[in-house]
N, C-alpha and C. Protein backbone atom coordinates (compact mmCIF):
# COMPACT_ATOMS: atom_id res chain seq x y z
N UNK A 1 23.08 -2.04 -3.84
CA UNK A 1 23.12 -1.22 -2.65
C UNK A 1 23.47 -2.11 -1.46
N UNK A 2 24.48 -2.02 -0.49
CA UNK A 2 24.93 -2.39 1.05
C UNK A 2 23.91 -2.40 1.47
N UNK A 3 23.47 -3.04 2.45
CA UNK A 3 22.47 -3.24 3.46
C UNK A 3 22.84 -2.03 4.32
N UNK A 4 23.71 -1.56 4.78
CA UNK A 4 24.15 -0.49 5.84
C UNK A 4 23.31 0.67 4.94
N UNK A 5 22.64 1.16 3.93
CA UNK A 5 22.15 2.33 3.42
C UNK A 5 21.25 1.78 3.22
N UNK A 6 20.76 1.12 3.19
CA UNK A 6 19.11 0.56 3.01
C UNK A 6 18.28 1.80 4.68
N UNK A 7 17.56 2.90 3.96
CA UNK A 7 16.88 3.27 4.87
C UNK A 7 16.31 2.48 6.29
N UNK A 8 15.30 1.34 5.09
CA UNK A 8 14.27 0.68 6.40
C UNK A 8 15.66 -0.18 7.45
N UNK A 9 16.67 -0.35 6.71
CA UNK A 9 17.92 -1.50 7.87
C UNK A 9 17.75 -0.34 9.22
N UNK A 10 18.83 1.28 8.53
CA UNK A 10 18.85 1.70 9.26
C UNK A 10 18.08 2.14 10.63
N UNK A 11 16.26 2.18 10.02
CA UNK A 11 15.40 2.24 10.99
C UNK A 11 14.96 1.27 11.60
N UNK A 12 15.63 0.44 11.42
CA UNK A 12 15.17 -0.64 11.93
C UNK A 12 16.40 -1.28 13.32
N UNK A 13 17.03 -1.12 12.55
CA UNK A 13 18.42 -1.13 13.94
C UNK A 13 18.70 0.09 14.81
N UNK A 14 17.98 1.04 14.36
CA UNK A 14 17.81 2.23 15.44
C UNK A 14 16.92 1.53 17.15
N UNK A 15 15.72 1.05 15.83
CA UNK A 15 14.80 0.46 17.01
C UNK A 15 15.41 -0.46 17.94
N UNK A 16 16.12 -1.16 17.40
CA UNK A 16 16.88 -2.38 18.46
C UNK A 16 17.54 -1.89 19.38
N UNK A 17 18.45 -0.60 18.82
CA UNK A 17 18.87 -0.05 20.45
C UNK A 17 18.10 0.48 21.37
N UNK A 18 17.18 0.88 20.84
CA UNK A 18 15.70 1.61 21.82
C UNK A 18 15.30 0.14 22.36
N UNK A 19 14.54 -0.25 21.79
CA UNK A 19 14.73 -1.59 22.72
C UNK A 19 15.48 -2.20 23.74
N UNK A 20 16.63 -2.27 23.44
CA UNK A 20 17.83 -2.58 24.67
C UNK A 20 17.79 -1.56 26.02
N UNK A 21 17.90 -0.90 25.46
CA UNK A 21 17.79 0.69 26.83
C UNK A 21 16.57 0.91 27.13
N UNK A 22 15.37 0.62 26.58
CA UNK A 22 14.24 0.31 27.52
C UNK A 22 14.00 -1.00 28.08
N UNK A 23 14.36 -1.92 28.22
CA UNK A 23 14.30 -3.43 28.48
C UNK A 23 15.53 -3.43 29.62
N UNK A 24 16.13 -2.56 29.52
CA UNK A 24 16.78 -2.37 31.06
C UNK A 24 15.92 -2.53 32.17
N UNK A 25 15.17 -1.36 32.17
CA UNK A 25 14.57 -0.94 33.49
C UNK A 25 13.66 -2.09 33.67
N UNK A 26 13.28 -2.90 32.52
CA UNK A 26 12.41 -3.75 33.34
C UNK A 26 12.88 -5.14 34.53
N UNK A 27 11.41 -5.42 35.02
CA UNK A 27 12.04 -6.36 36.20
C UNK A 27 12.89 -7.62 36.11
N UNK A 28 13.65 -8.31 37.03
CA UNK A 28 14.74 -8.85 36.56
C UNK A 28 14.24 -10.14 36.09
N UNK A 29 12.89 -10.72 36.56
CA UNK A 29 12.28 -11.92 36.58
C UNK A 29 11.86 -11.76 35.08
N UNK A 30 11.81 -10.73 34.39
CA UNK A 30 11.59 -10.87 32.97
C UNK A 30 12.58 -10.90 32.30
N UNK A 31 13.94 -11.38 32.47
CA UNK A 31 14.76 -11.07 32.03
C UNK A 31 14.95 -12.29 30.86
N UNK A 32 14.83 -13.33 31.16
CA UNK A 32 14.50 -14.17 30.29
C UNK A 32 13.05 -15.19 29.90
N UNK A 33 12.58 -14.11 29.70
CA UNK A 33 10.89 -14.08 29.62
C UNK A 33 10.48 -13.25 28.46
N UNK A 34 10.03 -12.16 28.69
CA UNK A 34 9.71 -10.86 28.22
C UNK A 34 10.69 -10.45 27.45
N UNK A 35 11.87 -9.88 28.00
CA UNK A 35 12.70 -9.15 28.18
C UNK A 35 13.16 -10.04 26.35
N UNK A 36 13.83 -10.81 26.73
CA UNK A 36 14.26 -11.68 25.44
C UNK A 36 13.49 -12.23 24.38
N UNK A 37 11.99 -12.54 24.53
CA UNK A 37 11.49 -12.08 23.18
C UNK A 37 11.49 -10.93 22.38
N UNK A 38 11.35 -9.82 23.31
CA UNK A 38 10.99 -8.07 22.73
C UNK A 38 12.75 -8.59 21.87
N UNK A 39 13.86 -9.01 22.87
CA UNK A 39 14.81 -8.45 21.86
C UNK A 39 15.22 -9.04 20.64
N UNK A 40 14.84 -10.95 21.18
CA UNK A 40 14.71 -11.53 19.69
C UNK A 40 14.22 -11.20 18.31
N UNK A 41 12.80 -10.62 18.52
CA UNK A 41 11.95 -9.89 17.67
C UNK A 41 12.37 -8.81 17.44
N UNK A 42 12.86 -7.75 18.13
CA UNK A 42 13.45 -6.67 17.50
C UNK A 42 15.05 -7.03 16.43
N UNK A 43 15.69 -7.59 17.22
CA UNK A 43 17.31 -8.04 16.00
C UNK A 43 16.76 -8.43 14.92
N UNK A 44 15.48 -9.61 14.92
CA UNK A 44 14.98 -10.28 13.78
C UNK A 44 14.87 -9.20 12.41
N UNK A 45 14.37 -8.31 12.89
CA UNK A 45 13.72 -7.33 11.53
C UNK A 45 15.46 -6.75 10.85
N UNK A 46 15.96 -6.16 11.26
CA UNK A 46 17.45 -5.74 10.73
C UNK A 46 18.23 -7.00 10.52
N UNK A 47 18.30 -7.93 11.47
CA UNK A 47 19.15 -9.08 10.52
C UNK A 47 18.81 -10.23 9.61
N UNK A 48 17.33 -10.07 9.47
CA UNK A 48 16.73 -10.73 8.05
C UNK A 48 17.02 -10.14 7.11
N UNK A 49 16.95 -8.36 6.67
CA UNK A 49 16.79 -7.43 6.22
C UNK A 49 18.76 -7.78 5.71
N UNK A 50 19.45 -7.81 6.30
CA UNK A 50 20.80 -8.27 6.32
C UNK A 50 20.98 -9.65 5.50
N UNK A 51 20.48 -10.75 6.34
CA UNK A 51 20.64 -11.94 5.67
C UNK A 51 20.06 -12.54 4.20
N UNK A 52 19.13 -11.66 4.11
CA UNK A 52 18.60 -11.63 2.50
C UNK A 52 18.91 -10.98 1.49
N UNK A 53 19.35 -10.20 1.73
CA UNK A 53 20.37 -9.43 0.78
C UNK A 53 21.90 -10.33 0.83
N UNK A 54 22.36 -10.79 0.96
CA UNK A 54 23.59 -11.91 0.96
C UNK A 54 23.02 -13.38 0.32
N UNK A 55 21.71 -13.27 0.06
CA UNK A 55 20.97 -14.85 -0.62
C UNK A 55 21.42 -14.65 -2.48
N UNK A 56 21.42 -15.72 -3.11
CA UNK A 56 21.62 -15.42 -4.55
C UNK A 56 20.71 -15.29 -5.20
N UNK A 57 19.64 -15.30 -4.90
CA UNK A 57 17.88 -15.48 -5.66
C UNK A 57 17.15 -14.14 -4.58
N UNK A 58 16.75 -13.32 -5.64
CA UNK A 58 15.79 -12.92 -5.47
C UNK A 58 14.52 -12.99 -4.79
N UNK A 59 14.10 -14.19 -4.99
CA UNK A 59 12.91 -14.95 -4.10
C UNK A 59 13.39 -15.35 -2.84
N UNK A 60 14.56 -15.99 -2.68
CA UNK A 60 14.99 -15.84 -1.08
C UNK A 60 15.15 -14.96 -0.55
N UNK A 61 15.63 -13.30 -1.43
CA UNK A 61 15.73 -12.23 -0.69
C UNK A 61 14.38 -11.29 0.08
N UNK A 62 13.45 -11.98 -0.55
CA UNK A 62 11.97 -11.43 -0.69
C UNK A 62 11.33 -12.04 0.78
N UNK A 63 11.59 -13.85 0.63
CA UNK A 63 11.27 -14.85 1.61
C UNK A 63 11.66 -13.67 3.18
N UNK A 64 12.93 -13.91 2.87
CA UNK A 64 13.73 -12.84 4.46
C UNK A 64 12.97 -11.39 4.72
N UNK A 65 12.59 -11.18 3.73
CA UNK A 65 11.75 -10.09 3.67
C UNK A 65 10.19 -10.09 4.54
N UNK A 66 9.85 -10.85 3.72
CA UNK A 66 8.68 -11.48 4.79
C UNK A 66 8.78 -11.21 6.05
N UNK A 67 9.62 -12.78 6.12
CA UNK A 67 10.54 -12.94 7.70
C UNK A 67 10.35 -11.45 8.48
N UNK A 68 11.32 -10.67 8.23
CA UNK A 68 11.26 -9.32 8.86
C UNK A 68 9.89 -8.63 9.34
N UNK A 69 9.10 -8.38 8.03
CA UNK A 69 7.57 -7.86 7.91
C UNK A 69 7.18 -8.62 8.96
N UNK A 70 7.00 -9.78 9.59
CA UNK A 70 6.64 -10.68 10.63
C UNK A 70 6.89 -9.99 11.52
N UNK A 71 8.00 -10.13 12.31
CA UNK A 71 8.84 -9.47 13.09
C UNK A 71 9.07 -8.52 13.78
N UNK A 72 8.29 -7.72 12.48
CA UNK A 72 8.05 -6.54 13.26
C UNK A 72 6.49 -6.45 13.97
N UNK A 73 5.46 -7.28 13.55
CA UNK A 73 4.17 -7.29 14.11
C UNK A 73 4.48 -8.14 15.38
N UNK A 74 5.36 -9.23 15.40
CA UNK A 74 5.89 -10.02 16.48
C UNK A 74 6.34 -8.94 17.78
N UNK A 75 7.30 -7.61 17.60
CA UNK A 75 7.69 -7.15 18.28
C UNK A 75 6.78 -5.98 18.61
N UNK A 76 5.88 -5.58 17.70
CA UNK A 76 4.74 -4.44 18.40
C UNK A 76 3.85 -5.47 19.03
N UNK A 77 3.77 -6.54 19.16
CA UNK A 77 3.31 -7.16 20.58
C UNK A 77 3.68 -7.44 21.78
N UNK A 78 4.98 -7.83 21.64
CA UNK A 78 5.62 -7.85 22.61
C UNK A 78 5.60 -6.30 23.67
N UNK A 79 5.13 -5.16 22.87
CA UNK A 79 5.75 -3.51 23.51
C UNK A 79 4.53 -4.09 23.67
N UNK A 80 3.19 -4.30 23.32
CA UNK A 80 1.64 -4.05 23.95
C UNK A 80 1.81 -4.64 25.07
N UNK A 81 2.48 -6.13 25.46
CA UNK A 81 2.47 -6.90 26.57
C UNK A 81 3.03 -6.09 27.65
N UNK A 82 3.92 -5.40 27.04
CA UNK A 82 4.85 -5.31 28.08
C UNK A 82 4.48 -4.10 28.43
N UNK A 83 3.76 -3.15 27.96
CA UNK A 83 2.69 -1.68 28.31
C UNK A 83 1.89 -2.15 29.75
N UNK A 84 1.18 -2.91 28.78
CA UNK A 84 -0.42 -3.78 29.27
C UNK A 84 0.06 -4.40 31.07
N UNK A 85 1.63 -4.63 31.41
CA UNK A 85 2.11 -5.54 31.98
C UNK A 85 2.45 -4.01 33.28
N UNK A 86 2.56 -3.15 32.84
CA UNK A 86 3.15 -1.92 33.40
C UNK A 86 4.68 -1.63 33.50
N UNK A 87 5.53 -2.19 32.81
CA UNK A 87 6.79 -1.95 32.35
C UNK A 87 7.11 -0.94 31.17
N UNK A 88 6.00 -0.37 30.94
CA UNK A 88 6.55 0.47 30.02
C UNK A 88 5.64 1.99 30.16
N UNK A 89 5.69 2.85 30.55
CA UNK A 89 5.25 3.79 29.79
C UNK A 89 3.81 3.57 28.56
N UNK A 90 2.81 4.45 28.58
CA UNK A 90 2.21 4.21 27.21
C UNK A 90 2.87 5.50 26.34
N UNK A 91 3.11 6.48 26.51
CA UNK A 91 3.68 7.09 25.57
C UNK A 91 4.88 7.15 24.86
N UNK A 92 5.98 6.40 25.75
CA UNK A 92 6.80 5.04 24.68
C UNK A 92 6.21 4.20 23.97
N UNK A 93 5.52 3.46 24.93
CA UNK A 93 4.64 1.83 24.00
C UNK A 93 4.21 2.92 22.38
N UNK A 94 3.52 3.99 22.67
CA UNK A 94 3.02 5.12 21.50
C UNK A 94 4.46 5.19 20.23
N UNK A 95 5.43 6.14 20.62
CA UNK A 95 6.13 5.99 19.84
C UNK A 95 6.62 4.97 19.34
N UNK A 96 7.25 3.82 20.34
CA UNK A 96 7.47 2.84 19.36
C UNK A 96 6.90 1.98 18.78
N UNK A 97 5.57 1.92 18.94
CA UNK A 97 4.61 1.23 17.70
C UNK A 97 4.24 2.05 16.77
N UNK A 98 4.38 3.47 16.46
CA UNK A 98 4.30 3.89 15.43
C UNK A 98 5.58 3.99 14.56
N UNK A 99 6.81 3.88 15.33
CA UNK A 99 8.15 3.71 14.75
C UNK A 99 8.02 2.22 14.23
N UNK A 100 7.43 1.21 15.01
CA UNK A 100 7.51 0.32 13.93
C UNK A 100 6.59 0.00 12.96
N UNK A 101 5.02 0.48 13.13
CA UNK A 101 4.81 1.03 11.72
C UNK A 101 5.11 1.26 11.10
N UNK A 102 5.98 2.26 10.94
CA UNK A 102 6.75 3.04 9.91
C UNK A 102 7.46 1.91 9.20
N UNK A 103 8.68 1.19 10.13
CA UNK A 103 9.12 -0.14 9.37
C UNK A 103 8.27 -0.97 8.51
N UNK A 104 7.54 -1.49 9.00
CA UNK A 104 6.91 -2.26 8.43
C UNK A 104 5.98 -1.63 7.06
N UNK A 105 5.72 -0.19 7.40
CA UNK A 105 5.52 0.29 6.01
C UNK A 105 6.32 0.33 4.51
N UNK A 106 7.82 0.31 5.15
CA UNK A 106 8.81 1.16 4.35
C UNK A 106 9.18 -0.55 4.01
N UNK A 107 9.43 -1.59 4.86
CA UNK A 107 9.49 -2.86 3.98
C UNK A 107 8.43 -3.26 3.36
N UNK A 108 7.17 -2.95 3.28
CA UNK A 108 6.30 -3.33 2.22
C UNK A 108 6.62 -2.66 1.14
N UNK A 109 6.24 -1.00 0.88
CA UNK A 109 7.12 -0.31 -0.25
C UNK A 109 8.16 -1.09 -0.79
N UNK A 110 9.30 -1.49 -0.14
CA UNK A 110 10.65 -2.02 -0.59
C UNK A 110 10.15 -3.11 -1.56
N UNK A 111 9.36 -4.19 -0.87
CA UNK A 111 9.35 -5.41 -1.32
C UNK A 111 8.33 -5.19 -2.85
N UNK A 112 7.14 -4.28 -2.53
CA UNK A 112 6.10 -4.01 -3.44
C UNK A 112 6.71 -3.51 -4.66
N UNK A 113 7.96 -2.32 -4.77
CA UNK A 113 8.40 -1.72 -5.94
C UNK A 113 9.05 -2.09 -6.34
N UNK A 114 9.93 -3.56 -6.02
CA UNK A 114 10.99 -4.10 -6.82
C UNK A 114 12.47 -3.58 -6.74
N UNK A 115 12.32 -3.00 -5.78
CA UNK A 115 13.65 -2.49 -5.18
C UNK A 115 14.51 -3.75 -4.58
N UNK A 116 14.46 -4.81 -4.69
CA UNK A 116 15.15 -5.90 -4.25
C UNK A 116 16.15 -6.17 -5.24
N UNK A 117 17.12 -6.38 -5.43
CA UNK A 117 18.55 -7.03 -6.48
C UNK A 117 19.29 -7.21 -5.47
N UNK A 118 19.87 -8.29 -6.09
CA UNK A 118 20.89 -9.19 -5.55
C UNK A 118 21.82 -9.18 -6.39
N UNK A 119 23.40 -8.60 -5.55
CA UNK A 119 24.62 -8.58 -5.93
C UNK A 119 25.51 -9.95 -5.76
N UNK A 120 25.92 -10.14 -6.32
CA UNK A 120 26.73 -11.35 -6.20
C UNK A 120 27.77 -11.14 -7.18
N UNK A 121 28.90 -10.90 -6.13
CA UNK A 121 30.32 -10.33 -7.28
C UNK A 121 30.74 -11.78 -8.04
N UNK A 122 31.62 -11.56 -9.04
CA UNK A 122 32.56 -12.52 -9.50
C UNK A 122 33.78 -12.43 -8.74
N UNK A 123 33.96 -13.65 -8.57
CA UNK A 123 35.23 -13.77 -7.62
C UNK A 123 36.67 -13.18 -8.84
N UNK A 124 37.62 -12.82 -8.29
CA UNK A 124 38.38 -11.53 -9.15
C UNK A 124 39.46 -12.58 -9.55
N UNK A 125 39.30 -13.80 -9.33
CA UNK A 125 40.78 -14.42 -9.66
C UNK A 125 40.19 -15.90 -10.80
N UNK A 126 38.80 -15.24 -11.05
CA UNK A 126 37.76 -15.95 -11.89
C UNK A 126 38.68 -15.60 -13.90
N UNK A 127 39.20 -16.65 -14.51
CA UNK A 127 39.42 -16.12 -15.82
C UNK A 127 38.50 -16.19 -16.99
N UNK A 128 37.40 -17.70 -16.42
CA UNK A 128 36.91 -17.79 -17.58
C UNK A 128 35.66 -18.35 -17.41
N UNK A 129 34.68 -17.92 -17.61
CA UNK A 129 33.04 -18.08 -17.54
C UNK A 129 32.89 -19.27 -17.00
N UNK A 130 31.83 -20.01 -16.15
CA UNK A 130 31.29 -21.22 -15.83
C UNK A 130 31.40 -22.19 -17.66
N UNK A 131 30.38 -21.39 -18.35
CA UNK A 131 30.40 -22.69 -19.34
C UNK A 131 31.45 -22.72 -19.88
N UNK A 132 32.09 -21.67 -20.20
CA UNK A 132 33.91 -22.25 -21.35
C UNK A 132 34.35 -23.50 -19.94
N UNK A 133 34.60 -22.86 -18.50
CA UNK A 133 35.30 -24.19 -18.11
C UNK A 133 34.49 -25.53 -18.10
N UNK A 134 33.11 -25.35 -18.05
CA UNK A 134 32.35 -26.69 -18.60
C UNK A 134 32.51 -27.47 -19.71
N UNK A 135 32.78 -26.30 -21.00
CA UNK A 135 32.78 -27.25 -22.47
C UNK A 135 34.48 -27.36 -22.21
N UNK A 136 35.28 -27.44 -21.83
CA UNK A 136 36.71 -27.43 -21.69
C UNK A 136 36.66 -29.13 -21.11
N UNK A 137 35.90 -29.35 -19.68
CA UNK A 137 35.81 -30.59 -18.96
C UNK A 137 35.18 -31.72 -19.71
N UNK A 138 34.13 -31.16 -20.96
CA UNK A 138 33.26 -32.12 -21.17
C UNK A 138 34.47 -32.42 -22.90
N UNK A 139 35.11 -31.69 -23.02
CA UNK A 139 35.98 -31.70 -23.88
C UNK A 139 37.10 -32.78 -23.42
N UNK A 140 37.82 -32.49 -22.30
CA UNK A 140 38.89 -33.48 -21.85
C UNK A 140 38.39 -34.80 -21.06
N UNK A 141 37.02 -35.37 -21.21
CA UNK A 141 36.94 -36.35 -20.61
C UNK A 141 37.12 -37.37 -22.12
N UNK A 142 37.05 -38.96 -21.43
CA UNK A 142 36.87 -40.06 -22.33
C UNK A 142 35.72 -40.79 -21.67
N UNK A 143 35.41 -40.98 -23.09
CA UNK A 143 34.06 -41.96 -22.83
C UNK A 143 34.28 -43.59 -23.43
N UNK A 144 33.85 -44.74 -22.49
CA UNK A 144 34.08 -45.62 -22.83
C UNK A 144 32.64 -46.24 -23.05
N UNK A 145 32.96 -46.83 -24.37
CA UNK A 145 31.35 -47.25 -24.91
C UNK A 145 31.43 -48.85 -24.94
C-alpha cells in the first residue's frame, strides 16, 4: 500500500494544515518559538509515517513508527502551551487534541496488527537474481595459492 492511502498519513497531514492556518494568527514574537515547534511536531507525524515506509526492514519501518507515535504527544503539547499561553481558543485546543488522539490511536492499531510491509520493487532492467550473479563472480575469479 502507498503511503498517500494509508488512512492514519491522511489524518495526519490533514492536521498539519490545521496547524498552519491556526499558527497564523498567533503573535509574531512566536514565530520562531512556539509557532515552529507546533509545526515541526506536527510535519513529524506524516513524514515519519512517509519515511518508513520507503525503509527495507520492517523494524525500521516500525522504529519511524514510533518516531511519529512521539510526535504526536510532542505536538498535543505544544496546542496545551499554546491554549494555556492564550493563543488559541480552548475549543480548538479541544478538537485538535482529540484529532490527535485519534492519530495516535490509529498508529498504534497500525503498528499493533501487523499491518506494516515493506515494498521494495525489483529494479525492471534486473535479469538475474543476486545469487546466480554471485555464483557467476565467485565462478570467474582466480585464486592464487
Amino acid at each position: 500500500m502507498y503511503w498517500k492511502e494509508l488512512d492514519v498519513w491522511k489524518k495526519s497531514h490533514e492536521l498539519v494544515v490545521k496547524i498552519y492556518k491556526i499558527t497564523e494568527s498567533f503573535p509574531k514574537e512566536e514565530k520562531f518559538r512556539l509557532v515552529d515547534q507546533i509545526c515541526r511536531s506536527a510535519i513529524s507525524v506524516p513524514a515519519n509515517i512517509v519515511e518508513g515506509q520507503s525503509r527495507r526492514t520492517t523494524k525500521e519501518y516500525l522504529q519511524f513508527l514510533y518516531t511519529a507515535r512521539g510526535s504526536v504527544e510532542e505536538s498535543k503539547y505544544h496546542l496545551l502551551l499554546a491554549k494555556d499561553l492564550g493563543y488559541m481558543q480552548k475549543e480548538t485546543y479541544d478538537q485538535l487534541e482529540e484529532q490527535y488522539s485519534l492519530v495516535g490511536k490509529m498508529l498504534n492499531r497500525f503498528r499493533n496488527r501487523g499491518r506494516v510491509h515493506i515494498f521494495v520493487a525489483k529494479p525492471p532492467n534486473l535479469t538475474h537474481s543476486f545469487s546466480t550473479y554471485w555464483g557467476r563472480q565467485k565462478q570467474n575469479r582466480r585464486f592464487v595459492e
